[in-house]
N, C-alpha and C. Protein backbone atom coordinates (compact mmCIF):
# COMPACT_ATOMS: atom_id res chain seq x y z
N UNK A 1 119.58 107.77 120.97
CA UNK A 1 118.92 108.79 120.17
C UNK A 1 119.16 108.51 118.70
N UNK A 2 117.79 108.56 118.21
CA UNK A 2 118.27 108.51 116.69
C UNK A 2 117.69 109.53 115.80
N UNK A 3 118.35 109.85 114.59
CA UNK A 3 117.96 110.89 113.96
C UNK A 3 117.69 110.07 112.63
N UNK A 4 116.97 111.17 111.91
CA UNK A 4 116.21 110.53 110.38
C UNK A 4 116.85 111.48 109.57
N UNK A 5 117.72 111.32 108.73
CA UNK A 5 118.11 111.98 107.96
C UNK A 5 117.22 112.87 106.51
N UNK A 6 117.27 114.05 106.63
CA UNK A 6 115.99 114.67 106.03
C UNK A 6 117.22 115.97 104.91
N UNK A 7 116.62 116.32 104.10
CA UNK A 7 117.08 117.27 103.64
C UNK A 7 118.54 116.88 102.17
N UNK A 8 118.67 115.96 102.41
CA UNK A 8 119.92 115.25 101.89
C UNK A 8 118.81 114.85 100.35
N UNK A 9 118.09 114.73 99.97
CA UNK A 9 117.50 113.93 98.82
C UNK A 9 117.04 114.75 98.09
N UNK A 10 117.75 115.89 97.83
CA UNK A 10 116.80 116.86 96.55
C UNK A 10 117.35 116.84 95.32
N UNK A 11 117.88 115.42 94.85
CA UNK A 11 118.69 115.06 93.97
C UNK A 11 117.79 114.03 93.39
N UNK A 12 117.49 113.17 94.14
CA UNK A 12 116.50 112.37 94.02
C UNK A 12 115.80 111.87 95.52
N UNK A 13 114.50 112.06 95.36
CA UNK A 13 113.72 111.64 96.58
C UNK A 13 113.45 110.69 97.21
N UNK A 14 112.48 110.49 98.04
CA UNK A 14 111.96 109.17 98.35
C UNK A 14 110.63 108.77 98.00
N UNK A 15 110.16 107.94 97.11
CA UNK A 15 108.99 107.51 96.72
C UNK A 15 108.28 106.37 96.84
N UNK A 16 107.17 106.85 97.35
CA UNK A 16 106.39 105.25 98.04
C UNK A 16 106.40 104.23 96.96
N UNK A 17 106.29 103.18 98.06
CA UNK A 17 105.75 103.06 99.13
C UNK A 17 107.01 102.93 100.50
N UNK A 18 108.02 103.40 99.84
CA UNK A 18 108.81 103.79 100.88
C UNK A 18 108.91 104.93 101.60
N UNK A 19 108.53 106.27 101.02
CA UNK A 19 108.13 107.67 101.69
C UNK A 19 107.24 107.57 102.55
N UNK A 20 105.95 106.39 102.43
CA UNK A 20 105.40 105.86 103.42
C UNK A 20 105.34 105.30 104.78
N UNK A 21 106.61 104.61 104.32
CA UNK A 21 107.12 103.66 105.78
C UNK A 21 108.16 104.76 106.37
N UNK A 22 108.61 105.65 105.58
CA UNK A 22 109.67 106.98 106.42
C UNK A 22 108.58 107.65 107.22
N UNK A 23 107.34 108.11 107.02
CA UNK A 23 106.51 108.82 107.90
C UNK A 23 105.77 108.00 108.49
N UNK A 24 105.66 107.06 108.38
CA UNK A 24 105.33 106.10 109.74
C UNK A 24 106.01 105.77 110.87
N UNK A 25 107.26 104.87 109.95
CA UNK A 25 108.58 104.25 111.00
C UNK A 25 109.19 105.30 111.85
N UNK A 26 109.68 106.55 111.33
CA UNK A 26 110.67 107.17 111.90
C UNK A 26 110.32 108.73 112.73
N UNK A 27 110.06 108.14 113.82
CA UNK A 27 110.18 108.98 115.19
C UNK A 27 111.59 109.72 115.94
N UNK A 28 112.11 109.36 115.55
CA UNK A 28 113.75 110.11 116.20
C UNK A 28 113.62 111.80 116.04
N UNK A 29 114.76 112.20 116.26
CA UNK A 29 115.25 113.48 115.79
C UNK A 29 115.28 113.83 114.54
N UNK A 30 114.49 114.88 113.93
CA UNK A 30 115.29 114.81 111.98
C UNK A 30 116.46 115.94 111.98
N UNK A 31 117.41 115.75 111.49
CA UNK A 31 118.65 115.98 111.27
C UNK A 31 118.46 116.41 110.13
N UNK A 32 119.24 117.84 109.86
CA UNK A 32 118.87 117.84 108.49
C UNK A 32 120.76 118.70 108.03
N UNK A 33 121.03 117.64 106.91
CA UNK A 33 122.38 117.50 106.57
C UNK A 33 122.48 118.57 105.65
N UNK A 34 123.87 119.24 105.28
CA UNK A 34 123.21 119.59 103.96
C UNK A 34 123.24 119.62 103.19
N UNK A 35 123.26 119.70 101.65
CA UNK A 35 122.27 119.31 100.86
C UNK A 35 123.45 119.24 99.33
N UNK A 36 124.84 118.74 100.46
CA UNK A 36 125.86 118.97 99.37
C UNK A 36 126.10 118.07 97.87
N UNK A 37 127.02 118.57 96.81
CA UNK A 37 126.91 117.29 95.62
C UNK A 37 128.16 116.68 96.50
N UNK A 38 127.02 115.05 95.78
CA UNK A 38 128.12 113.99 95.99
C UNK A 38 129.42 113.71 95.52
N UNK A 39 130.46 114.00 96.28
CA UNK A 39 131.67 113.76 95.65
C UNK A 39 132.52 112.53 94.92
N UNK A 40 132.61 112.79 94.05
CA UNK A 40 132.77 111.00 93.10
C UNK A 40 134.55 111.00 93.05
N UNK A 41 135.37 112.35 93.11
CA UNK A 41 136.30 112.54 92.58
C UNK A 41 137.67 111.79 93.20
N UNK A 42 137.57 111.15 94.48
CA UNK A 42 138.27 110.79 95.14
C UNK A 42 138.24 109.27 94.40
N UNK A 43 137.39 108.39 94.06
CA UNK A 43 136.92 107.32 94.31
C UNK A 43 137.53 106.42 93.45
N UNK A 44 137.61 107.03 92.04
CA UNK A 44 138.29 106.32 91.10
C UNK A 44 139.67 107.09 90.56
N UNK A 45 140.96 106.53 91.26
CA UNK A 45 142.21 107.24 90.88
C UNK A 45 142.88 107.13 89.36
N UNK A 46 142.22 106.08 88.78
CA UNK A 46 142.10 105.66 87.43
C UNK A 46 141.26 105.99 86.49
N UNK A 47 140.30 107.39 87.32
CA UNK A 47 139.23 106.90 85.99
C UNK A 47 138.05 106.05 86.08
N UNK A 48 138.01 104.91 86.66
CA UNK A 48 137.48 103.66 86.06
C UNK A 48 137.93 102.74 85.29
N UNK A 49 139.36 103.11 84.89
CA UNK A 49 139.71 102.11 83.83
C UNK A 49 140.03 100.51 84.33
N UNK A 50 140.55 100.29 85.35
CA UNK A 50 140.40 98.67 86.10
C UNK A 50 139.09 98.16 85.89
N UNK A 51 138.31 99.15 86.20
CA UNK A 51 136.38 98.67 86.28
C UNK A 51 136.20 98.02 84.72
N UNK A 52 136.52 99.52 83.74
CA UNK A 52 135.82 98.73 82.92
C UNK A 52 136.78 98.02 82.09
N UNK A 53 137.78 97.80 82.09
CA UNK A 53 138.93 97.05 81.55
C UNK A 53 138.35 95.55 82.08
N UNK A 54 138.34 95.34 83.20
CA UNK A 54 137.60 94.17 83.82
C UNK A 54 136.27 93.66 82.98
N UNK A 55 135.31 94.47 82.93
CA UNK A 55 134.40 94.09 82.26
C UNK A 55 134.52 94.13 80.59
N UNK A 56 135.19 94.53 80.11
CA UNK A 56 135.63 94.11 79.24
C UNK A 56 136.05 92.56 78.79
N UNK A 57 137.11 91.91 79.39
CA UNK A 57 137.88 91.36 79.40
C UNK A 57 136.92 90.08 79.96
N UNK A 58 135.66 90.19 80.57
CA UNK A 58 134.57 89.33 81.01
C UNK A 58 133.77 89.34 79.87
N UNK A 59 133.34 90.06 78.92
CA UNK A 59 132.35 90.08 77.85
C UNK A 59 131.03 89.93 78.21
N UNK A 60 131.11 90.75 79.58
CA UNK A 60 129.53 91.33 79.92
C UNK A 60 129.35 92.61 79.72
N UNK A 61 128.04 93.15 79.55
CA UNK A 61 128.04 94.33 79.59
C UNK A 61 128.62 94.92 80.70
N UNK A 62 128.18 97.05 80.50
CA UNK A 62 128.39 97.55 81.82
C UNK A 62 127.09 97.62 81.64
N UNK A 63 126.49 97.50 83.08
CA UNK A 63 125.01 98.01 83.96
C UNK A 63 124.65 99.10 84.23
N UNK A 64 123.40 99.74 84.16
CA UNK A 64 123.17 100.93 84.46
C UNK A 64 123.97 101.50 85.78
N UNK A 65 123.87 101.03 86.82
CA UNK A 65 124.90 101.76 87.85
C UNK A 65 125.57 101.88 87.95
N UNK A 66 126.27 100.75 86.95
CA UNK A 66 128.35 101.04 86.79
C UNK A 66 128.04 102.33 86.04
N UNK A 67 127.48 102.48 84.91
CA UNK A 67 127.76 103.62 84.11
C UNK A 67 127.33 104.57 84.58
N UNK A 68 126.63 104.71 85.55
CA UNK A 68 125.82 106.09 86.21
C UNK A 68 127.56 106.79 86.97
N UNK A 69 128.10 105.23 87.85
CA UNK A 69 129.17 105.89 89.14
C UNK A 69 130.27 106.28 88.07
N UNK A 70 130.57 105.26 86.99
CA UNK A 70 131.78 105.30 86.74
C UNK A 70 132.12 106.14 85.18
N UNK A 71 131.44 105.65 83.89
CA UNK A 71 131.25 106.40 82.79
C UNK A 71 130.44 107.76 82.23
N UNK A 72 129.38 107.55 82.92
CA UNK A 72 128.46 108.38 82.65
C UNK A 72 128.60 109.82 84.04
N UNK A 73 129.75 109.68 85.02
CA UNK A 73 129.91 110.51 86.02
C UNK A 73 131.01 111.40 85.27
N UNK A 74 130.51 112.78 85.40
CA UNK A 74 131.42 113.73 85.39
C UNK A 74 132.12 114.21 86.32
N UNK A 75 132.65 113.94 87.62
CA UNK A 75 133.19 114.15 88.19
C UNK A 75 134.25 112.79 88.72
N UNK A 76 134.33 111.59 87.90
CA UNK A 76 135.60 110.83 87.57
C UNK A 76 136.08 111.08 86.65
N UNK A 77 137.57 111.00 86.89
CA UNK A 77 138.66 111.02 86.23
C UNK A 77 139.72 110.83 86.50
N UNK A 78 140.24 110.44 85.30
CA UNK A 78 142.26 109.92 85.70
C UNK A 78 142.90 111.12 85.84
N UNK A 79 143.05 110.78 87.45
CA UNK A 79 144.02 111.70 87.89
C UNK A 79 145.87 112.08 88.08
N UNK A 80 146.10 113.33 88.30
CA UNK A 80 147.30 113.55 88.41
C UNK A 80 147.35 113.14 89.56
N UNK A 81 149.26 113.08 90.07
CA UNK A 81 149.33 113.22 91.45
C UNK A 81 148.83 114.63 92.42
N UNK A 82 148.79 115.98 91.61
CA UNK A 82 148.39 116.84 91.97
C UNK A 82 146.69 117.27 92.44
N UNK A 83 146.08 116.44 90.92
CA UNK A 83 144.69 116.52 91.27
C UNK A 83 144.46 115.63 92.29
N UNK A 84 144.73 114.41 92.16
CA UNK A 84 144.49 113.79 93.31
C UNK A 84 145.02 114.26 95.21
N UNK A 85 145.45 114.72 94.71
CA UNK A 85 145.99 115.51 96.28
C UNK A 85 144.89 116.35 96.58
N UNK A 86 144.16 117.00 95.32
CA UNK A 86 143.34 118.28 95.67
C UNK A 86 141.78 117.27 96.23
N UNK A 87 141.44 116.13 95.17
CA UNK A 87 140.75 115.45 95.71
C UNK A 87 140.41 114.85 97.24
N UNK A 88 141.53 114.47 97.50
CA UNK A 88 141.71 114.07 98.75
C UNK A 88 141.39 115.30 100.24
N UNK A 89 141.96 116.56 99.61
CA UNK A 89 141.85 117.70 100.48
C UNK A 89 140.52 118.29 100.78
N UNK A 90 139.29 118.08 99.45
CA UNK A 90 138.56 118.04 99.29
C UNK A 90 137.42 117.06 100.03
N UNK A 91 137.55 115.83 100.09
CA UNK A 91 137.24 115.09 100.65
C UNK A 91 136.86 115.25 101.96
N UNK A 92 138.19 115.46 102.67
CA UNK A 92 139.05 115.91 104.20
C UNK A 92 138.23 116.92 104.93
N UNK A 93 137.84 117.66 103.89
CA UNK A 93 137.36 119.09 104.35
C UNK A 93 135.76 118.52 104.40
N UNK A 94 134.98 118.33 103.28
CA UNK A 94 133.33 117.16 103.48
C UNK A 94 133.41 116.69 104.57
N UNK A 95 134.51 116.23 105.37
CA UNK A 95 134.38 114.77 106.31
C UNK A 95 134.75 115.57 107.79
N UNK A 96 135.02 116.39 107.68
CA UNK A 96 135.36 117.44 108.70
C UNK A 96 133.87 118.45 109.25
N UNK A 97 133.22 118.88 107.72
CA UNK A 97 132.22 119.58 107.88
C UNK A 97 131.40 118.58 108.97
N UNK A 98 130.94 117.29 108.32
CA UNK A 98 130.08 116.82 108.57
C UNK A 98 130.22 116.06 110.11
N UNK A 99 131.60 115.76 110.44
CA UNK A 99 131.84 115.70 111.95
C UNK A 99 131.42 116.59 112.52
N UNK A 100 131.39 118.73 112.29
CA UNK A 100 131.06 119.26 112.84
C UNK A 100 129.59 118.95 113.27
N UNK A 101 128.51 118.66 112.02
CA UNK A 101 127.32 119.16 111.99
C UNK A 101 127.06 117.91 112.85
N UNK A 102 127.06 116.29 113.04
CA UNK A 102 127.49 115.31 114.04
C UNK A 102 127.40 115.29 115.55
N UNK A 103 128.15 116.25 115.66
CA UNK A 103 128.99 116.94 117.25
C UNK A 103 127.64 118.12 118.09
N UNK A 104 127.22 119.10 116.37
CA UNK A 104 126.23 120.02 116.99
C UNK A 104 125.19 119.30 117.38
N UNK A 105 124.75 118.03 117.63
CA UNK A 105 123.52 117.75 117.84
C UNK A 105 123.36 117.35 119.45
N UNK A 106 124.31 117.87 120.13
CA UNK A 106 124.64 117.46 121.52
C UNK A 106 123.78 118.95 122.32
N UNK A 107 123.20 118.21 123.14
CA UNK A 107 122.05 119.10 123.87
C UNK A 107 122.34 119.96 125.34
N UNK A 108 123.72 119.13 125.73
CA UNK A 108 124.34 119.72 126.91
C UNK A 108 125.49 118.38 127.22
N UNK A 109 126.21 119.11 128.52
CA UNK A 109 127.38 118.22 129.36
C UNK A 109 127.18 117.70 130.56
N UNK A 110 127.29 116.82 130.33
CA UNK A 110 127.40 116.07 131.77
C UNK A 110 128.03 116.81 132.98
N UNK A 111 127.78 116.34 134.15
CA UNK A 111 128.97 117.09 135.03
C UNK A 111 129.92 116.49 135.20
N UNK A 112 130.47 115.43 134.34
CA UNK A 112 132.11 115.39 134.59
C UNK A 112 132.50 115.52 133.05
N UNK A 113 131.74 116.20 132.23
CA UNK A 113 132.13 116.44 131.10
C UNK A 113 132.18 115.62 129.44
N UNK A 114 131.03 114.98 129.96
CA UNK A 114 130.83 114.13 128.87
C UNK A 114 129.43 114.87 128.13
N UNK A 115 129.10 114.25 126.52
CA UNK A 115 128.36 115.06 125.86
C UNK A 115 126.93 114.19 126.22
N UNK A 116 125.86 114.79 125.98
CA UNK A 116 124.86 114.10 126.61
C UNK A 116 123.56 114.65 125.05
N UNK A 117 122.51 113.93 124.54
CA UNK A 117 121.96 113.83 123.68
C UNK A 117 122.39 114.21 122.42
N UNK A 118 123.54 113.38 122.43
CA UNK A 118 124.25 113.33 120.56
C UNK A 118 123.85 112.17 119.78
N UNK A 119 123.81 112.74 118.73
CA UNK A 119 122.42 111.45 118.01
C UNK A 119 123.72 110.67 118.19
N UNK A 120 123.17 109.24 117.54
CA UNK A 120 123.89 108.07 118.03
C UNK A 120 123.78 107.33 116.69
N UNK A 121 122.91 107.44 115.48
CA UNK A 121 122.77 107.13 114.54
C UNK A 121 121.94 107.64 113.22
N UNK A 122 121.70 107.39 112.36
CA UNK A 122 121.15 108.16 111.25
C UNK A 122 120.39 106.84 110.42
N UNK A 123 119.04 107.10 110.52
CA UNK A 123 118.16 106.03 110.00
C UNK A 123 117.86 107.21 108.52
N UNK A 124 118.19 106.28 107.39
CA UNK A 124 117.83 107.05 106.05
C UNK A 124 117.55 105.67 105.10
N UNK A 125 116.64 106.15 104.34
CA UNK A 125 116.69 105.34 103.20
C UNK A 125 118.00 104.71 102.38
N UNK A 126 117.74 103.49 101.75
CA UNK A 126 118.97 102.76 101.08
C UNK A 126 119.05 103.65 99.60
N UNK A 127 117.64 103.69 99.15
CA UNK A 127 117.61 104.32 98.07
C UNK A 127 116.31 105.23 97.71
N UNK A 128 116.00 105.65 96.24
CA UNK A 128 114.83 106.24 96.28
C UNK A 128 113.39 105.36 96.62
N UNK A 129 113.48 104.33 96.26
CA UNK A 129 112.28 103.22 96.62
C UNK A 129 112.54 101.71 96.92
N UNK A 130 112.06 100.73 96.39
CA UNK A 130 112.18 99.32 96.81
C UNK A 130 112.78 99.14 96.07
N UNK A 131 113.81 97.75 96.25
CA UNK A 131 114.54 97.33 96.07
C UNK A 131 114.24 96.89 94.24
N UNK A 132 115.49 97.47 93.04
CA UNK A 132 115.23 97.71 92.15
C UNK A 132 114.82 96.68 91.53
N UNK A 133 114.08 96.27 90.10
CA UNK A 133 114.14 95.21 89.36
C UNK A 133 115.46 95.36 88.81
N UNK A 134 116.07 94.07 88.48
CA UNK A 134 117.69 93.74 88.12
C UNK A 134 117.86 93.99 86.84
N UNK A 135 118.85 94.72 86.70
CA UNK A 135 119.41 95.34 85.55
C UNK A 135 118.95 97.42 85.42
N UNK A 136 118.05 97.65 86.54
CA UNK A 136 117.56 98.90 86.53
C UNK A 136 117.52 100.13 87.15
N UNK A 137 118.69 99.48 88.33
CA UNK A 137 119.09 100.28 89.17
C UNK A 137 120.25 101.49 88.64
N UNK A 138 120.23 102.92 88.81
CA UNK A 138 121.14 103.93 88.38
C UNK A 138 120.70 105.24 89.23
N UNK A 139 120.96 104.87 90.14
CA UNK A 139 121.52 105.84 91.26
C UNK A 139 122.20 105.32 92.59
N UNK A 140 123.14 106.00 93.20
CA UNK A 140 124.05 105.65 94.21
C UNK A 140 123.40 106.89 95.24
N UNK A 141 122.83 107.68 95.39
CA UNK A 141 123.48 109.21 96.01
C UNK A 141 122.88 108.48 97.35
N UNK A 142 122.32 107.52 97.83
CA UNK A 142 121.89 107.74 99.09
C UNK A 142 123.00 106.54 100.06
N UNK A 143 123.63 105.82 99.09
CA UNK A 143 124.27 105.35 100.24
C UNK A 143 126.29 105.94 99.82
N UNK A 144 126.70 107.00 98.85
CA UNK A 144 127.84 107.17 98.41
C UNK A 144 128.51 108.11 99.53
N UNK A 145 127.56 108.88 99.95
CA UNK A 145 128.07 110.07 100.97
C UNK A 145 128.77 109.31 102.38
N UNK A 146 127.86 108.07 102.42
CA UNK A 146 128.90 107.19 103.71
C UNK A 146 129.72 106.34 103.33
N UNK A 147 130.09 106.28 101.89
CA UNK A 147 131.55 106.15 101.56
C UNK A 147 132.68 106.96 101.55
N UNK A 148 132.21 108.15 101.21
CA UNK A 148 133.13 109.14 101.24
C UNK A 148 133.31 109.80 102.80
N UNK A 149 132.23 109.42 103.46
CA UNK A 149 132.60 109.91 104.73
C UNK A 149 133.33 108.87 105.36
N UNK A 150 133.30 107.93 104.76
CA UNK A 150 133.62 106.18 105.75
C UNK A 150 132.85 106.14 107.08
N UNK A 151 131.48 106.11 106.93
CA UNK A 151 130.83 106.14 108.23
C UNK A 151 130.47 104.32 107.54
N UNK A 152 130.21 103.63 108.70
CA UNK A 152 129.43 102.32 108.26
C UNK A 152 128.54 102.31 107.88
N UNK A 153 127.79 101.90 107.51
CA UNK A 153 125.99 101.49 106.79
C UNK A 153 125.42 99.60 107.39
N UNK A 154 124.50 99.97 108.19
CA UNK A 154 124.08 98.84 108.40
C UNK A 154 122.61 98.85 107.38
N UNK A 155 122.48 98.02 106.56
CA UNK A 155 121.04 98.16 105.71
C UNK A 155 120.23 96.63 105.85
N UNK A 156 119.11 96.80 106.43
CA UNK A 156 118.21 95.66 106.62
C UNK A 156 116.71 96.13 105.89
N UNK A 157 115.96 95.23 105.84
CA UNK A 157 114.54 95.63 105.35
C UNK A 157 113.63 95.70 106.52
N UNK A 158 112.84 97.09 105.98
CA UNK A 158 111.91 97.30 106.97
C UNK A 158 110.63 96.45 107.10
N UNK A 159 110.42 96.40 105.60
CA UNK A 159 109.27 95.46 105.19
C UNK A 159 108.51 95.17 103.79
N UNK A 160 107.41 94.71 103.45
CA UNK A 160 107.88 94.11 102.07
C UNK A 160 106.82 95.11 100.95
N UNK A 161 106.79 95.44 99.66
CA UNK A 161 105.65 95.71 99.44
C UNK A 161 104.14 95.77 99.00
N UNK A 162 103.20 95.84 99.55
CA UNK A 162 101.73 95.91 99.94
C UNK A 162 100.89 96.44 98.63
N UNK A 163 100.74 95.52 97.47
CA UNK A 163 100.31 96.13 96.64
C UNK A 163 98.86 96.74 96.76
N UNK A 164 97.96 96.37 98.08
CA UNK A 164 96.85 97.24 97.81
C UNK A 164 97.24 98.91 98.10
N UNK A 165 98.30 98.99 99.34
CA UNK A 165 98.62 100.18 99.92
C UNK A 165 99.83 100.58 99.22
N UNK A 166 100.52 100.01 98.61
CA UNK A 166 101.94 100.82 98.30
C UNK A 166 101.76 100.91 96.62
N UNK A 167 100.91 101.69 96.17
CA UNK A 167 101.07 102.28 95.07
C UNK A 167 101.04 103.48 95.33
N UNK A 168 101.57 103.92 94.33
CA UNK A 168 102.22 105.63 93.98
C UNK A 168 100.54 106.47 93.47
N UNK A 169 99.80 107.14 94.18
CA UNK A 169 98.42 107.82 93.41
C UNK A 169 98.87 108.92 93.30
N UNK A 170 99.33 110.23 93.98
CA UNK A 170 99.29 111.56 93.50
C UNK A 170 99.92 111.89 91.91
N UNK A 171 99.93 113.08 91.76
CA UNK A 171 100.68 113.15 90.49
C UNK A 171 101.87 114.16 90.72
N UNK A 172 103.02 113.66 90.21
CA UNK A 172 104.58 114.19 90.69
C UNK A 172 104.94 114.81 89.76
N UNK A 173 105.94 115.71 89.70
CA UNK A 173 107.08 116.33 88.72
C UNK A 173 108.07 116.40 89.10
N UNK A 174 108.98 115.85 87.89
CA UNK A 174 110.43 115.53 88.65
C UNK A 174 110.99 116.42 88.68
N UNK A 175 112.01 116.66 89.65
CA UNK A 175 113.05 118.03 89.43
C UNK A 175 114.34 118.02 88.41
N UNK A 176 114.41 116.42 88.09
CA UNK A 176 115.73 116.83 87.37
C UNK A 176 115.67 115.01 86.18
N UNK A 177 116.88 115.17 85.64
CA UNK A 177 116.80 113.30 85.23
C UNK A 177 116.93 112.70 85.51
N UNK A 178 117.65 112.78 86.63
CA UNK A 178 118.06 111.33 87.58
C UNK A 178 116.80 111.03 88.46
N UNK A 179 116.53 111.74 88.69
CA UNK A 179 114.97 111.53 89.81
C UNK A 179 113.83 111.19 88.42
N UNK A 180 113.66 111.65 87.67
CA UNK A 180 112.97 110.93 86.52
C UNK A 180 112.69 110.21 86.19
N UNK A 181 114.16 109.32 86.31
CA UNK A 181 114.87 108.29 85.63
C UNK A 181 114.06 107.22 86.74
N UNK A 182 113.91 107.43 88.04
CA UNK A 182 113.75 106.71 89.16
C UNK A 182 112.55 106.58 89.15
N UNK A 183 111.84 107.74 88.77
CA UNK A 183 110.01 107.86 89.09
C UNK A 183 109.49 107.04 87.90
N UNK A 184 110.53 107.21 86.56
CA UNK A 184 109.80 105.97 85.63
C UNK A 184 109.87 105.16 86.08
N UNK A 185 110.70 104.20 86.81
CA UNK A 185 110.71 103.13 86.73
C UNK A 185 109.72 102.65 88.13
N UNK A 186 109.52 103.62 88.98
CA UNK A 186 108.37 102.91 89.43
C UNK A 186 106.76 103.05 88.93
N UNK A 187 106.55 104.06 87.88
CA UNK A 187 105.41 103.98 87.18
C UNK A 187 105.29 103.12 86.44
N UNK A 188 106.42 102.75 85.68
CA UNK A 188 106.63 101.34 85.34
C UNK A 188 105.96 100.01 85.95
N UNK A 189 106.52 99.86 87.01
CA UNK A 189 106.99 98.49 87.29
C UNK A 189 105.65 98.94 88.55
N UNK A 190 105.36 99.89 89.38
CA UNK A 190 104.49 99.95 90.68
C UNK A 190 104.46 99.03 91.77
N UNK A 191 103.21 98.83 92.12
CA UNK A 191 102.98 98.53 93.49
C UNK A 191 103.01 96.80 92.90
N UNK A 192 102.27 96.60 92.03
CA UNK A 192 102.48 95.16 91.57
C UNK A 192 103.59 94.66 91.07
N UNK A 193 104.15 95.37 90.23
CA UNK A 193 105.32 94.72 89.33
C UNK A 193 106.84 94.89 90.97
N UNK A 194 106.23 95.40 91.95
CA UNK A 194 107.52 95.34 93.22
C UNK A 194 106.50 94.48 94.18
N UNK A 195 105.62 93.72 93.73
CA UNK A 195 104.97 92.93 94.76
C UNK A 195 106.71 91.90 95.58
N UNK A 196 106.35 92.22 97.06
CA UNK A 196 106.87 91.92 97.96
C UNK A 196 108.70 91.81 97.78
N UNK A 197 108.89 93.13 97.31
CA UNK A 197 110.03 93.43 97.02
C UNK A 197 110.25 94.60 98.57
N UNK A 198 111.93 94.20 99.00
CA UNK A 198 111.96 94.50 100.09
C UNK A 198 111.67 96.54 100.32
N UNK A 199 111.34 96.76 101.22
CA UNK A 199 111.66 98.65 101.42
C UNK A 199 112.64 98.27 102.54
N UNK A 200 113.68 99.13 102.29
CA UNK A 200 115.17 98.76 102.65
C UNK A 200 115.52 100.51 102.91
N UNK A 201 115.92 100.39 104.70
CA UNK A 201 116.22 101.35 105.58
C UNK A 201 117.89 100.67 105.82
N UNK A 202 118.53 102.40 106.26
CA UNK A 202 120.42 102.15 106.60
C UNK A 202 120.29 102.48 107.53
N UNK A 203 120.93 102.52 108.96
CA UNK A 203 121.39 103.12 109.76
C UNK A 203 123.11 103.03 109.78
N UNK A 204 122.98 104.36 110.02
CA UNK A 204 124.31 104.63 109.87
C UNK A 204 125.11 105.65 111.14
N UNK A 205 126.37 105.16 111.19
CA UNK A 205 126.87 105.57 112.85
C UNK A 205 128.39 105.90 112.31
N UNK A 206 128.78 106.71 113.32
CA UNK A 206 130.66 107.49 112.91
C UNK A 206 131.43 106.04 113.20
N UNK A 207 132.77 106.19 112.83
CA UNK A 207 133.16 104.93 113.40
C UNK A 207 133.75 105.44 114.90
């Protein structure tokens, strides 16, 4: 059994020509998670300062996605031993919820007591669209939540994109800047400028 993870992206969405291949490809169960902020606070016990001390010390820039996770995130910081305890508890408690919501998707028991139609995996997008042009990528939220949960991520491509069919026609409004930030850059760049750039699906499973 597989489920499509739905409800999780009102941060930033999914936009064709990958929203496309989600209502085509995905027949499973939709699961719908909910709709919590991504927790960053656990992740960097430093801050970031190794990260960008490192890049420093290389005399490259930082990239839009380092600075999205690591500088430009308000919810890193150098922590105490105290905050970090609270972080962690925090965490514990996300990773607990979401085992529950996991567990509820079981439809009945076997008769010797085993669970019987519990999804078995979670097919979701890698990101908001195809695979970024380099240097332009600045968002994490769709694959960070199975870091913090430590669930695995298997990510392969579904398929490539179709510049007669995979352009963007309706007209959108973003909800916020980060989704903005995302929808420029495929008005930008579109169906041509991502000619046969991969659309890239995760499945993802508990360990």
């Amino acid at each position: 059994m597989a489920a499509s993870l739905q409800g999780a992206e009102g941060i930033v969405p999914a936009f064709r020509p990958l929203s496309t291949s989600l209502q085509v490809d995905l027949t499973g169960t939709k699961l719908r998670f909910l709709n919590e902020q991504h927790q960053a606070k656990p992740c960097f016990c430093d801050g970031g300062a190794e990260e960008i001390a490192a890049a420093a010390e290389s005399g490259e820039p930082i990239l839009n996605l380092t600075k999205d996770i690591i500088t430009e995130n308000a919810h890193v910081k150098e922590h105490t031993i105290t905050s970090m305890q609270q972080a962690i508890e925090q965490r514990d408690e996300y990773r607990t919820e979401h085992f529950k919501l996991w567990n509820w998707t079981v439809t009945a028991m076997s008769h010797n007591g085993e669970p019987e139609g519990m999804m078995n995996v979670i097919l979701c997008p890698v990101g908001p669209g195809v695979a970024s042009t380099l240097g332009t990528a600045k968002w994490w939220g769709h694959t960070s939540p199975w870091n913090l949960l430590h669930y695995p991520a298997l990510i392969f491509s579904l398929e490539q994109v179709d510049v007669e069919n995979g352009g963007q026609t309706e007209e959108y409004t973003s909800m916020n800047e980060k989704e903005k930030f995302n929808w420029d850059l495929w008005e930008e760049f579109d169906a041509e400028g991502s000619k046969d750039a991969p659309i890239r699906m995760q499945l993802v499973d508990r360990r």
